[in-house]
PDB file of N, CA and C in Angstrom:
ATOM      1  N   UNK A   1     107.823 132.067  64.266  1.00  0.00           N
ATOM      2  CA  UNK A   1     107.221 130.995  65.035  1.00  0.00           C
ATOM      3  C   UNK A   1     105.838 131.435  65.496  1.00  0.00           C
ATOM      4  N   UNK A   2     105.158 130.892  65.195  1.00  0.00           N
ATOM      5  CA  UNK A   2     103.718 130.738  65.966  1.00  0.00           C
ATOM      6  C   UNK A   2     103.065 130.121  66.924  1.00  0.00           C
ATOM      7  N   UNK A   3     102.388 130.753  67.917  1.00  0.00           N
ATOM      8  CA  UNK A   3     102.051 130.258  68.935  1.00  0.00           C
ATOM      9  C   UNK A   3     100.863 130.205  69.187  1.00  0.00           C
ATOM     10  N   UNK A   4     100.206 129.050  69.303  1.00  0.00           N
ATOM     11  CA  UNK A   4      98.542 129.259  69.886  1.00  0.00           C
ATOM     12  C   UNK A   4      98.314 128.680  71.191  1.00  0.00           C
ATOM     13  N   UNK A   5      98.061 129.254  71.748  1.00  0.00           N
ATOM     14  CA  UNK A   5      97.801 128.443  73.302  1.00  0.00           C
ATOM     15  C   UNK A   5      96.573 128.586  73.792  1.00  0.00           C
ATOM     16  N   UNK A   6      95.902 127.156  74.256  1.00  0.00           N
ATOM     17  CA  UNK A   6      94.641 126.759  74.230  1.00  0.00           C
ATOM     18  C   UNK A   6      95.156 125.872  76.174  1.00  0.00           C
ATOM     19  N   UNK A   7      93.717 126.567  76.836  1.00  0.00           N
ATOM     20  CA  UNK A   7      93.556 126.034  78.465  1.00  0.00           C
ATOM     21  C   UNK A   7      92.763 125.356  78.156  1.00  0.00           C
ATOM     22  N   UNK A   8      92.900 124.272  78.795  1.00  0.00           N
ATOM     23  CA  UNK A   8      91.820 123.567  79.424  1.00  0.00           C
ATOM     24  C   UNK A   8      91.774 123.304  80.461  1.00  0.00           C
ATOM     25  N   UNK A   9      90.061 124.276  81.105  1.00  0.00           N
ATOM     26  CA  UNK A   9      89.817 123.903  82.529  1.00  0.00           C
ATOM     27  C   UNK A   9      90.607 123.084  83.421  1.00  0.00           C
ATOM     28  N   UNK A  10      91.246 122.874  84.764  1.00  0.00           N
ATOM     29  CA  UNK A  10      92.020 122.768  86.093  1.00  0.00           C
ATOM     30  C   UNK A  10      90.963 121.791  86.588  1.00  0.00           C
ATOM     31  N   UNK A  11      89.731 122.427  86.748  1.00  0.00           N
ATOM     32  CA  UNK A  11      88.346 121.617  87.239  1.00  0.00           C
ATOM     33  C   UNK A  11      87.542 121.025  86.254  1.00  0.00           C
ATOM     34  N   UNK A  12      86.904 120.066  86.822  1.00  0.00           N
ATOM     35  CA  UNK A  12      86.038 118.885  86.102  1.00  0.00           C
ATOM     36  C   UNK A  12      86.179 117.463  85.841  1.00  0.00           C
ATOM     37  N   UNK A  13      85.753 116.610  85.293  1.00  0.00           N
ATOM     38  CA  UNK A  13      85.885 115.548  85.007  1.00  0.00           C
ATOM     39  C   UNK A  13      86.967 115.238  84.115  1.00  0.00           C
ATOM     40  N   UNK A  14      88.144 114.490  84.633  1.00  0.00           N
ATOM     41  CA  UNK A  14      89.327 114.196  84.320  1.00  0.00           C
ATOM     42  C   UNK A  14      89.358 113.471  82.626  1.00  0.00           C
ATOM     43  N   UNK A  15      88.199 112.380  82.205  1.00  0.00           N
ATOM     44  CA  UNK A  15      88.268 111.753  81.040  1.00  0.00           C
ATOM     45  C   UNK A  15      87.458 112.867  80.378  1.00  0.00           C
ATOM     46  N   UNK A  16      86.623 113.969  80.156  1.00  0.00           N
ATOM     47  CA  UNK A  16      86.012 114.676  79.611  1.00  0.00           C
ATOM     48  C   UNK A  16      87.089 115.962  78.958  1.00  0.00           C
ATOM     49  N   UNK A  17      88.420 116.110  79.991  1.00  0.00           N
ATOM     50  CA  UNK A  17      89.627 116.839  79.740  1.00  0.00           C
ATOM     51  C   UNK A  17      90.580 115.806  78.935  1.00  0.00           C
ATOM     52  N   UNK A  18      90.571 115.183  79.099  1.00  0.00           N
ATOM     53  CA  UNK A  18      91.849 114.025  78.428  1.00  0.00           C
ATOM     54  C   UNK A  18      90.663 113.936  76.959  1.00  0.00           C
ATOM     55  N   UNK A  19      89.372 113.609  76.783  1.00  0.00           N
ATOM     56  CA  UNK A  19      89.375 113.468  75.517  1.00  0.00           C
ATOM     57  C   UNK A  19      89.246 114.770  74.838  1.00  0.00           C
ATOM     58  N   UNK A  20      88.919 115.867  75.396  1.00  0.00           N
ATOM     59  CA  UNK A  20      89.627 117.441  74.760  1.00  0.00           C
ATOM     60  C   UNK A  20      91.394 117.848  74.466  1.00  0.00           C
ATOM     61  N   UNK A  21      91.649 117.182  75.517  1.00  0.00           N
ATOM     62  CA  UNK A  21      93.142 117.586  74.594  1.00  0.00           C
ATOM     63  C   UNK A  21      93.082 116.226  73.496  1.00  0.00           C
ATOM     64  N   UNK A  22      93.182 115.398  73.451  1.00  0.00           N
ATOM     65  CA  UNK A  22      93.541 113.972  72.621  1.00  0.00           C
ATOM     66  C   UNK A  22      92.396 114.904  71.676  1.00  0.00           C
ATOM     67  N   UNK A  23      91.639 115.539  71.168  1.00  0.00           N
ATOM     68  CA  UNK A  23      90.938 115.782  69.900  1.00  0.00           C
ATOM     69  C   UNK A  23      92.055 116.936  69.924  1.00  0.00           C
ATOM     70  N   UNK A  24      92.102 118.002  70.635  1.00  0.00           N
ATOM     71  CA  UNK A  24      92.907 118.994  70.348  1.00  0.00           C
ATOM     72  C   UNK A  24      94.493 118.611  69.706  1.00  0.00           C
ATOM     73  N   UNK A  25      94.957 117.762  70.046  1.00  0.00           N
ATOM     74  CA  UNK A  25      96.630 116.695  69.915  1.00  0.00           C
ATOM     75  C   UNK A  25      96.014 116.682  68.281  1.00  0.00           C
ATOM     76  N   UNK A  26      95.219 115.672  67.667  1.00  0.00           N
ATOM     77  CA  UNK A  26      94.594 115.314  66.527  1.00  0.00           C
ATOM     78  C   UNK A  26      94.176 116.598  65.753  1.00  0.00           C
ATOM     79  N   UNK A  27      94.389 117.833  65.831  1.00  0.00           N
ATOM     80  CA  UNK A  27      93.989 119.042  64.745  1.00  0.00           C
ATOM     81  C   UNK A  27      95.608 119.340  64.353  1.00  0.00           C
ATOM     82  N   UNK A  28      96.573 119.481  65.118  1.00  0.00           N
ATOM     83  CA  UNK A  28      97.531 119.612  65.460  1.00  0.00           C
ATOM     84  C   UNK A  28      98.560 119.030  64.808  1.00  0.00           C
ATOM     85  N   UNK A  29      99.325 119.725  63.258  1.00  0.00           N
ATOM     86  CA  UNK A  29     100.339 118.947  62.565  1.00  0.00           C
ATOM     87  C   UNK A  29     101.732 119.026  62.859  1.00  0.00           C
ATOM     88  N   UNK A  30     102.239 120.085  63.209  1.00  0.00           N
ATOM     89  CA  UNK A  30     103.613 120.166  64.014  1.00  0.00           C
ATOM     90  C   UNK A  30     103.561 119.350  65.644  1.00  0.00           C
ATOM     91  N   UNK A  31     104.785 119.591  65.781  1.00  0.00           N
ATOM     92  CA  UNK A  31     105.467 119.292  67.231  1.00  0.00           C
ATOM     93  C   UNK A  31     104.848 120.222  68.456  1.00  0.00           C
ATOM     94  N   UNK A  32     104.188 119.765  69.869  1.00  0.00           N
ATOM     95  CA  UNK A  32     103.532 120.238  70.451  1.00  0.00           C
ATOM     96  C   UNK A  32     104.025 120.118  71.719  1.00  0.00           C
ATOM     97  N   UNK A  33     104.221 121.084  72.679  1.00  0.00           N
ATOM     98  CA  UNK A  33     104.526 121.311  73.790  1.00  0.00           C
ATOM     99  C   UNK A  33     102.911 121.398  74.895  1.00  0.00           C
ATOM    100  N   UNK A  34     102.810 120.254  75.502  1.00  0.00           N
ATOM    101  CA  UNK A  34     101.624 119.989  76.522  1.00  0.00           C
ATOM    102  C   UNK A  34     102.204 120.045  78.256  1.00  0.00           C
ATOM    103  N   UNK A  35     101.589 120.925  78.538  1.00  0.00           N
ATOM    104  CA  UNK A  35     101.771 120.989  80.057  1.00  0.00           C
ATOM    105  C   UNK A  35     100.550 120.441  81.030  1.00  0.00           C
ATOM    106  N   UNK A  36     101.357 119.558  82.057  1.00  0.00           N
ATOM    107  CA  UNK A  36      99.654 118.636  82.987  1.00  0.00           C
ATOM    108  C   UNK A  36     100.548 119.024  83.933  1.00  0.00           C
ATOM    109  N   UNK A  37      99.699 118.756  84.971  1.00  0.00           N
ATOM    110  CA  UNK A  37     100.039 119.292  86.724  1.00  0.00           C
ATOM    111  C   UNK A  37     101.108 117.965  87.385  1.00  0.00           C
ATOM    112  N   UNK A  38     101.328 116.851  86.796  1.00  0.00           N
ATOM    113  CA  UNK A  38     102.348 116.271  87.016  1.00  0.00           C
ATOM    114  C   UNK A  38     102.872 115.191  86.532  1.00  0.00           C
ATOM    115  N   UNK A  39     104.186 114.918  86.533  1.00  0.00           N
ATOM    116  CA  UNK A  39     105.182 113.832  85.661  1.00  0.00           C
ATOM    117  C   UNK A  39     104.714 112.429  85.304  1.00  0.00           C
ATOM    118  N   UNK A  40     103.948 112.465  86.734  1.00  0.00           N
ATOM    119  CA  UNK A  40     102.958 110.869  86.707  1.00  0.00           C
ATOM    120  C   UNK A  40     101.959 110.833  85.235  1.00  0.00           C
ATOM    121  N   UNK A  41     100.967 112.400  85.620  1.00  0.00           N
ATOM    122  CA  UNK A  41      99.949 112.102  85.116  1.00  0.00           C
ATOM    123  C   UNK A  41     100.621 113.053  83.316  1.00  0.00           C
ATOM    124  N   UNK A  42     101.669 113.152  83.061  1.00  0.00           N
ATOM    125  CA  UNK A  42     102.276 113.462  81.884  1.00  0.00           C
ATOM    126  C   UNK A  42     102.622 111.977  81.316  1.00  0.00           C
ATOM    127  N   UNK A  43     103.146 111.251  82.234  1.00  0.00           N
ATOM    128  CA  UNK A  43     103.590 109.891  81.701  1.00  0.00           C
ATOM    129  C   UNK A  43     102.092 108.889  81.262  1.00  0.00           C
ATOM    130  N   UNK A  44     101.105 109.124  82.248  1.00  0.00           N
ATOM    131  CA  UNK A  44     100.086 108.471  81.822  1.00  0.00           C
ATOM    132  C   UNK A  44      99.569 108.925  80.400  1.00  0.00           C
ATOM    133  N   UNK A  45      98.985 110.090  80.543  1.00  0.00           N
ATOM    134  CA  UNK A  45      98.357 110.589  79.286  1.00  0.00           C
ATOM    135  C   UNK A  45      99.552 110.248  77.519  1.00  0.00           C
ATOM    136  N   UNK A  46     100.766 110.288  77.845  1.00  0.00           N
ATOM    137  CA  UNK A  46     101.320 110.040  76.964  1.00  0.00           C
ATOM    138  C   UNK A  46     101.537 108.376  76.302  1.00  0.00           C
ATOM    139  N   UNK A  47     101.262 107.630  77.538  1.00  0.00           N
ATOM    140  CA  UNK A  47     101.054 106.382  76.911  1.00  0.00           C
ATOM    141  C   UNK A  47     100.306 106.018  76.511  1.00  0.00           C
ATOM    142  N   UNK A  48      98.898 106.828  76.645  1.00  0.00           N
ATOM    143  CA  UNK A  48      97.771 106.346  76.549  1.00  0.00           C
ATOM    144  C   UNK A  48      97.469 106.961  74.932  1.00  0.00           C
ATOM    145  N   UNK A  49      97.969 108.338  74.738  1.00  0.00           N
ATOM    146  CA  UNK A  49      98.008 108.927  73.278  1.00  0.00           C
ATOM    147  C   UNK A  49      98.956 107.983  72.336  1.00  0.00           C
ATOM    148  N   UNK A  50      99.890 107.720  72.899  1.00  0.00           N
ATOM    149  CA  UNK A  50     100.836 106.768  71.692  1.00  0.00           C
ATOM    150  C   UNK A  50     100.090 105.195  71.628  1.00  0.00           C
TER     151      UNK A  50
END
């Protein structure tokens, strides 16, 4: 199994981070495990990617 794990900055502009992971999601051909600081903002970002 291989693992690459990629941060993105805690601080900054919230849509400037959401469109870095959503390009990062898009390189990305397997199944991906994404961690955000909470359930809300996990549920948002995921509706917004699907």
């Amino acid at each position: 199994m291989n693992q690459n794990i990629t941060h993105i900055e805690y601080s900054g502009d919230d849509s400037d981070k959401k469109d870095r992971l959503f390009d990062l999601l898009k390189t990305i051909s397997e199944q991906t495990i994404v961690y955000v600081r909470s359930p809300k903002r996990a549920e948002e970002l995921a509706l917004e990617y699907i």
